[in-house]
Structure formats: structure tokens, C-alpha cells
N, C-alpha and C. Protein backbone atom coordinates (compact mmCIF):
# COMPACT_ATOMS: atom_id res chain seq x y z
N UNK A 1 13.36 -17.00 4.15
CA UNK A 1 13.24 -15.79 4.94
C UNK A 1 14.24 -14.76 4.47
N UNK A 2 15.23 -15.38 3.78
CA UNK A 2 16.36 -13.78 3.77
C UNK A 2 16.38 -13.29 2.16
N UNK A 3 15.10 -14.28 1.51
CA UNK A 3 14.57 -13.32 0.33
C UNK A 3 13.50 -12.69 0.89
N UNK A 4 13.08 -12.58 1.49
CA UNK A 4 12.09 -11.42 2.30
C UNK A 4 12.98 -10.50 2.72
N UNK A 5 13.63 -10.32 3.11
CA UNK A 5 14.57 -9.05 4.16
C UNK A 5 15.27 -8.30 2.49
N UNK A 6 15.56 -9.09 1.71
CA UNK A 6 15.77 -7.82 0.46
C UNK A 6 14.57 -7.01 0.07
N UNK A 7 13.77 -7.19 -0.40
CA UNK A 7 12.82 -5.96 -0.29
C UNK A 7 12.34 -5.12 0.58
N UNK A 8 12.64 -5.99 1.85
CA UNK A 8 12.59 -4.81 3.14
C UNK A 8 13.40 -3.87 2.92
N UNK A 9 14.80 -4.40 2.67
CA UNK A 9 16.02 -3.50 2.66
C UNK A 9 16.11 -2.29 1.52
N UNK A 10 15.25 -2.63 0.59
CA UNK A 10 14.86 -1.52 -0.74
C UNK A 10 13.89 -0.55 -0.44
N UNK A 11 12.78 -1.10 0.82
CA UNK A 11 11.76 -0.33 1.01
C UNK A 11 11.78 0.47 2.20
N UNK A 12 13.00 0.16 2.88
CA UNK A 12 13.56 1.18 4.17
C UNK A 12 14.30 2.32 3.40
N UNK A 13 15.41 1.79 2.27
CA UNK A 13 16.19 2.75 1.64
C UNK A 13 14.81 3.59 0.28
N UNK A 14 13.93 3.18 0.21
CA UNK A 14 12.98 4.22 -0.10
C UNK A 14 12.40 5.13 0.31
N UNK A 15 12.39 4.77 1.42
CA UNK A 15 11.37 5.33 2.37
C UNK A 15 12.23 6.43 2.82
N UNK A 16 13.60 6.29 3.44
CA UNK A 16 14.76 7.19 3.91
C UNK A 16 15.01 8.53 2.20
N UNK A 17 14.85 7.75 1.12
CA UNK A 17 15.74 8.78 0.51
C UNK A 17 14.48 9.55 -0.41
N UNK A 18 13.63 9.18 -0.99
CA UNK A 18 12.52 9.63 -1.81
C UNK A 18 11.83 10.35 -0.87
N UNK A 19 10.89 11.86 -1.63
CA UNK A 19 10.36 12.51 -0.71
C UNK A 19 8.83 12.66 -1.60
N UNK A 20 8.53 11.38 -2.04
CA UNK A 20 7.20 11.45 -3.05
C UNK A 20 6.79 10.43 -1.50
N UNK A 21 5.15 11.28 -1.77
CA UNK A 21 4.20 10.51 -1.00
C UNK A 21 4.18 9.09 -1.20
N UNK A 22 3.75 9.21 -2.97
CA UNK A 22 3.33 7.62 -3.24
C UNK A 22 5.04 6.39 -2.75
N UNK A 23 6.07 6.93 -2.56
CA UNK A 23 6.78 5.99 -2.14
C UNK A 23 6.59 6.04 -0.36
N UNK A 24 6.21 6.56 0.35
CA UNK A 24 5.36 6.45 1.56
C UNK A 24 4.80 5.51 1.57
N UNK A 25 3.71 5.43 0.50
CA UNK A 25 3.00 4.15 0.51
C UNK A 25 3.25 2.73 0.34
N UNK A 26 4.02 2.97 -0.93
CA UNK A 26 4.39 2.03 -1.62
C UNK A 26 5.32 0.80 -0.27
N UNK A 27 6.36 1.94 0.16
CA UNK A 27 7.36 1.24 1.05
C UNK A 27 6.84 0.65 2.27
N UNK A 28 5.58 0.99 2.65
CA UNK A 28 4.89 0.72 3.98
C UNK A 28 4.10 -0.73 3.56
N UNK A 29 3.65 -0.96 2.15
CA UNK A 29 2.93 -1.83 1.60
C UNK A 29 4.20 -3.04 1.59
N UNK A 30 5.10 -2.80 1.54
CA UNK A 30 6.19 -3.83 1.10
C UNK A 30 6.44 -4.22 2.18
N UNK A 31 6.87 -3.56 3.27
CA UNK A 31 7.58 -3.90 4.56
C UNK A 31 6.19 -4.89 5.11
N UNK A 32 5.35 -4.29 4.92
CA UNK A 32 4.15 -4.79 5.87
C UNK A 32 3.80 -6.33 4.95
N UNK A 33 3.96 -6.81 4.03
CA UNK A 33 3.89 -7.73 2.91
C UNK A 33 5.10 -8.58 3.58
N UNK A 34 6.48 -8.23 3.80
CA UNK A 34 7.31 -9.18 3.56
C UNK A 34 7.27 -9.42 5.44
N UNK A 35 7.01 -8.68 6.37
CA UNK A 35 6.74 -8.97 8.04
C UNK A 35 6.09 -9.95 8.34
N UNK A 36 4.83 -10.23 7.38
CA UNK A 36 3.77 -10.98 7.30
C UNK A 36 4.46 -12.49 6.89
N UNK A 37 4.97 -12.10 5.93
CA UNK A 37 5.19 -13.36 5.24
C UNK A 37 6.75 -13.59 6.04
N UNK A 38 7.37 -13.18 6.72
CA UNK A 38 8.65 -13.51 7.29
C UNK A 38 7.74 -14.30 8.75
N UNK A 39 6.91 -13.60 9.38
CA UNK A 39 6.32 -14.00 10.47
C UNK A 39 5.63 -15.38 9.93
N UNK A 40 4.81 -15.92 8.69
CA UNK A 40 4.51 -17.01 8.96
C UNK A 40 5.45 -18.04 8.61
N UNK A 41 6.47 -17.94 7.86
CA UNK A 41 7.09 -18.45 7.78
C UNK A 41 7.95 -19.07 8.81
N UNK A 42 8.21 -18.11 9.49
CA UNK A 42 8.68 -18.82 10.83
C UNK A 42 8.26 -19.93 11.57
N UNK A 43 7.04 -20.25 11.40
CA UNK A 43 6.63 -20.93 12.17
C UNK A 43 7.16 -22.40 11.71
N UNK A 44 7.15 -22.94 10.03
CA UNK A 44 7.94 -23.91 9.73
C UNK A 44 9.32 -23.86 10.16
N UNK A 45 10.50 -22.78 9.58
CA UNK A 45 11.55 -22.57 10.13
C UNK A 45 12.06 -23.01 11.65
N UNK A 46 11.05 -22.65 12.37
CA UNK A 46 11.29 -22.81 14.11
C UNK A 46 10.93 -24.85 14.03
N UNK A 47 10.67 -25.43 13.35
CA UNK A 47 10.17 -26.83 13.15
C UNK A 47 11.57 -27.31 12.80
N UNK A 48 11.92 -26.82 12.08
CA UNK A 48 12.51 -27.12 10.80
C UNK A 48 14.10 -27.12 11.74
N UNK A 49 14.56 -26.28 12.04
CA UNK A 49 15.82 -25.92 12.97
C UNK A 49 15.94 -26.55 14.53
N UNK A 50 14.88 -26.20 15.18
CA UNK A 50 14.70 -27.15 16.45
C UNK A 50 14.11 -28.28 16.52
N UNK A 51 12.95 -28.55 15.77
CA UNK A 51 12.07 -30.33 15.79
C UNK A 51 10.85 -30.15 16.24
N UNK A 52 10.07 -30.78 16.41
CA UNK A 52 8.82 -30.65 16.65
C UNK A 52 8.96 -30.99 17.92
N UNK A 53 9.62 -31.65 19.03
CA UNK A 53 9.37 -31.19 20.51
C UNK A 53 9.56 -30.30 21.06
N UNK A 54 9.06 -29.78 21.94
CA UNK A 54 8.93 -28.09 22.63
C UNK A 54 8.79 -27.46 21.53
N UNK A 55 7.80 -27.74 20.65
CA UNK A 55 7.68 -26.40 19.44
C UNK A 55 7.12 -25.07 19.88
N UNK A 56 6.27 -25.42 20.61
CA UNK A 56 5.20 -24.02 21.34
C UNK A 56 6.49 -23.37 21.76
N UNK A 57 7.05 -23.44 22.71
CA UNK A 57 8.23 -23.01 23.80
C UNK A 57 9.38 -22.36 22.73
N UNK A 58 9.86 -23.02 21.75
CA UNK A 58 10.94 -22.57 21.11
C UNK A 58 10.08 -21.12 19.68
N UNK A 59 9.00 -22.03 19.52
CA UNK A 59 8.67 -20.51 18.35
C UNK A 59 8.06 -19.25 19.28
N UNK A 60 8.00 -19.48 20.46
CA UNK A 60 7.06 -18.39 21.11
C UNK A 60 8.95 -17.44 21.52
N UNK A 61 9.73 -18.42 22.31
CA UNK A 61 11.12 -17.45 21.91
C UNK A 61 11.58 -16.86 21.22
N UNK A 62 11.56 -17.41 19.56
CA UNK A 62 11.69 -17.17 18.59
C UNK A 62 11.13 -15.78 18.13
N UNK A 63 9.71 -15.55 18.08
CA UNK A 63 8.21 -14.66 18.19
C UNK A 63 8.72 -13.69 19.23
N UNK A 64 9.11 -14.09 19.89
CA UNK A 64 9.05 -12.66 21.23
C UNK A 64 10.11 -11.90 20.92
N UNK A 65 11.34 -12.13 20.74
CA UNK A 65 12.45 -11.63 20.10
C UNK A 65 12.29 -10.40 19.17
N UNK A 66 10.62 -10.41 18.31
CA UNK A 66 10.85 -9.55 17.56
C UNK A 66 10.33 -8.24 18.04
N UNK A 67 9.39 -8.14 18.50
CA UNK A 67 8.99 -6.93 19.55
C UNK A 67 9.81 -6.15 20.26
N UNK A 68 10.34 -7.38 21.43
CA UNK A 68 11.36 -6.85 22.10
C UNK A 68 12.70 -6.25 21.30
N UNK A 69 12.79 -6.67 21.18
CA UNK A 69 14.01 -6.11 19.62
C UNK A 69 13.57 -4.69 19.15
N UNK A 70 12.45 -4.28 18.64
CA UNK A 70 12.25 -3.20 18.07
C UNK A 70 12.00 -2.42 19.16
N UNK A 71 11.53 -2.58 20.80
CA UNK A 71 11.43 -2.12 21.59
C UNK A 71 12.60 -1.37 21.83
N UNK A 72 13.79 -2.11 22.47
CA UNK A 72 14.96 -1.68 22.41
C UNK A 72 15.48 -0.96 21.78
N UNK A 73 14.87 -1.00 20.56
CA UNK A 73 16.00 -0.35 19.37
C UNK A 73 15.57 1.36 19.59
N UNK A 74 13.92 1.03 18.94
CA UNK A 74 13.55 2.40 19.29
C UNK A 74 13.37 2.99 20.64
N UNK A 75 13.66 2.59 21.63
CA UNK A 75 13.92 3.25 23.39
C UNK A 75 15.40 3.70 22.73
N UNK A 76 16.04 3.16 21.93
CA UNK A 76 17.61 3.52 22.28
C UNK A 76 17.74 4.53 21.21
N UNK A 77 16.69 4.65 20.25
CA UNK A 77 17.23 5.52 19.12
C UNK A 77 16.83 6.97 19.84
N UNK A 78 15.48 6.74 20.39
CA UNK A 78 14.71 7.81 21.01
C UNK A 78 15.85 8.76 21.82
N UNK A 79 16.74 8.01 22.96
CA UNK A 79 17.62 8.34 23.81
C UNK A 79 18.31 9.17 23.14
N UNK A 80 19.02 8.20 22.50
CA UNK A 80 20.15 9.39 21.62
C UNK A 80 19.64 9.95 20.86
N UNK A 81 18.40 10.29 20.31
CA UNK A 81 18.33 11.55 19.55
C UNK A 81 17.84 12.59 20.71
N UNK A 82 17.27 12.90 21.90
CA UNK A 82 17.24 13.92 22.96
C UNK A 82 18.59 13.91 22.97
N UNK A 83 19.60 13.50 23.19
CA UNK A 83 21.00 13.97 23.62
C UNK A 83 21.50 14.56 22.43
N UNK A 84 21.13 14.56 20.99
CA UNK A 84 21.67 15.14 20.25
C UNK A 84 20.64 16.35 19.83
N UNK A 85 19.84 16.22 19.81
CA UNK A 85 19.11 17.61 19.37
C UNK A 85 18.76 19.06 20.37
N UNK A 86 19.07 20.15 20.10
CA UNK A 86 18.41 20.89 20.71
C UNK A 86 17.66 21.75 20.39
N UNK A 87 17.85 21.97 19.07
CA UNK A 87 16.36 23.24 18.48
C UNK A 87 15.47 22.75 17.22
N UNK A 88 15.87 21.38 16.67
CA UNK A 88 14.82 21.33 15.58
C UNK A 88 14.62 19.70 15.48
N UNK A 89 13.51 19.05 15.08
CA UNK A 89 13.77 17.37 14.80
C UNK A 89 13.55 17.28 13.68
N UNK A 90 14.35 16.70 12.54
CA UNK A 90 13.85 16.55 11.06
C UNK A 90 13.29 15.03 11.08
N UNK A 91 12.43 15.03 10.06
CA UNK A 91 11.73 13.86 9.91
C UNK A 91 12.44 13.13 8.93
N UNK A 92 13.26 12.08 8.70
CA UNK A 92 13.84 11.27 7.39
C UNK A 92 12.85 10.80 6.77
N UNK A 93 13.22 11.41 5.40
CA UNK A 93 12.61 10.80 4.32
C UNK A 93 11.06 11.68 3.72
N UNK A 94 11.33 12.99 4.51
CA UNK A 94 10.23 14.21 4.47
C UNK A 94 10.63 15.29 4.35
N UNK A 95 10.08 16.39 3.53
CA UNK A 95 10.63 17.24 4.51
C UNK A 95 9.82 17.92 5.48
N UNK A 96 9.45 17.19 6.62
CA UNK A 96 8.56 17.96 7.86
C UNK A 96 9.68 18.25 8.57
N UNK A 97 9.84 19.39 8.78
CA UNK A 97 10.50 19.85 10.49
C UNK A 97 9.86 20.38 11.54
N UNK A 98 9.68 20.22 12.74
CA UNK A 98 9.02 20.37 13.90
C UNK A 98 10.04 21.59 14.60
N UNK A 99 9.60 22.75 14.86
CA UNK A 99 10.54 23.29 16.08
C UNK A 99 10.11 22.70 17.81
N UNK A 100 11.14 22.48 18.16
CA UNK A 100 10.78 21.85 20.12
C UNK A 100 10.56 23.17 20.81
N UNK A 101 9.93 22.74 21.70
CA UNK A 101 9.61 24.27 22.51
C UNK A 101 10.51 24.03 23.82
């Protein structure tokens, strides 16, 4: 699993600094490639670390963690960016700017 999270980590820092479409793509193809393959993997991992009793119970903890996690993150990024912006939102890794009304 944590040779999966390096190409994530190349295809977030692509995505943030390049302002070519095709790395849009490219980086969305990677992340979505290594999620996949981090998610099934887990399912041995969660075997593998806890045991095969209560497997349902421990990979579904395991599994839920990741949602909720990104839930949080982005409720919290959302927050603090209203407290910091007041006249423009830039988009990272674009250059779209939106004026707020």
C-alpha cells in the first residue's frame, strides 16, 4: 500500500503545480488507479494485521475511515477558506478565478 501513495503524492503535486490540461487528466487517471488498487488491497491487509475473525467488522472500520476522513477534511478546508477570502477564490492548479458576489 505505501507504494501506491507515491504516485498519489506525484499526481497531487501535478495537479497543484502544472497548468496543462493534459496533466488534469493524466493526474486524475493516477490517483483514481492507485485508490482502486489501495482500496482492494486492503481487504488482504485488514486479514493480514487483524486475522480472519471479525473480518467483516474490522475491514468495514477500516473502509469507513476513508470517507469520513475526506469528509472532515474537506468540511474543514471549506471553513477556513470562507474565513479567509473575501473578494476572489482562485482555483489551484488553474488559472480559473471566480469573483464572489
Amino acid at each position: 500500500m505505501g507504494a501506491m501513495t507515491t504516485p498519489m503524492c506525484g499526481a497531487f503535486f501535478l495537479l497543484v503545480v502544472s497548468r496543462l490540461e493534459l496533466a488534469l487528466y493524466i493526474s486524475t487517471a493516477v490517483i483514481g488507479v492507485c485508490t482502486g488498487a489501495i482500496t482492494s488491497i486492503s481487504v488482504s491487509a485488514t486479514t493480514e494485521l487483524f486475522g480472519a475473525k471479525n473480518f467483516g467488522v474490522n475491514h468495514n472500520i477500516l473502509v469507513s475511515n476513508i470517507p469520513m476522513g475526506r469528509s472532515c477534511l474537506g468540511t474543514w478546508q471549506r471553513c477556513s477558506t470562507r474565513e479567509e477570502e473575501e473578494e476572489e477564490r482562485i482555483a489551484w492548479g488553474r488559472s480559473a478565478t471566480k469573483q464572489l458576489s
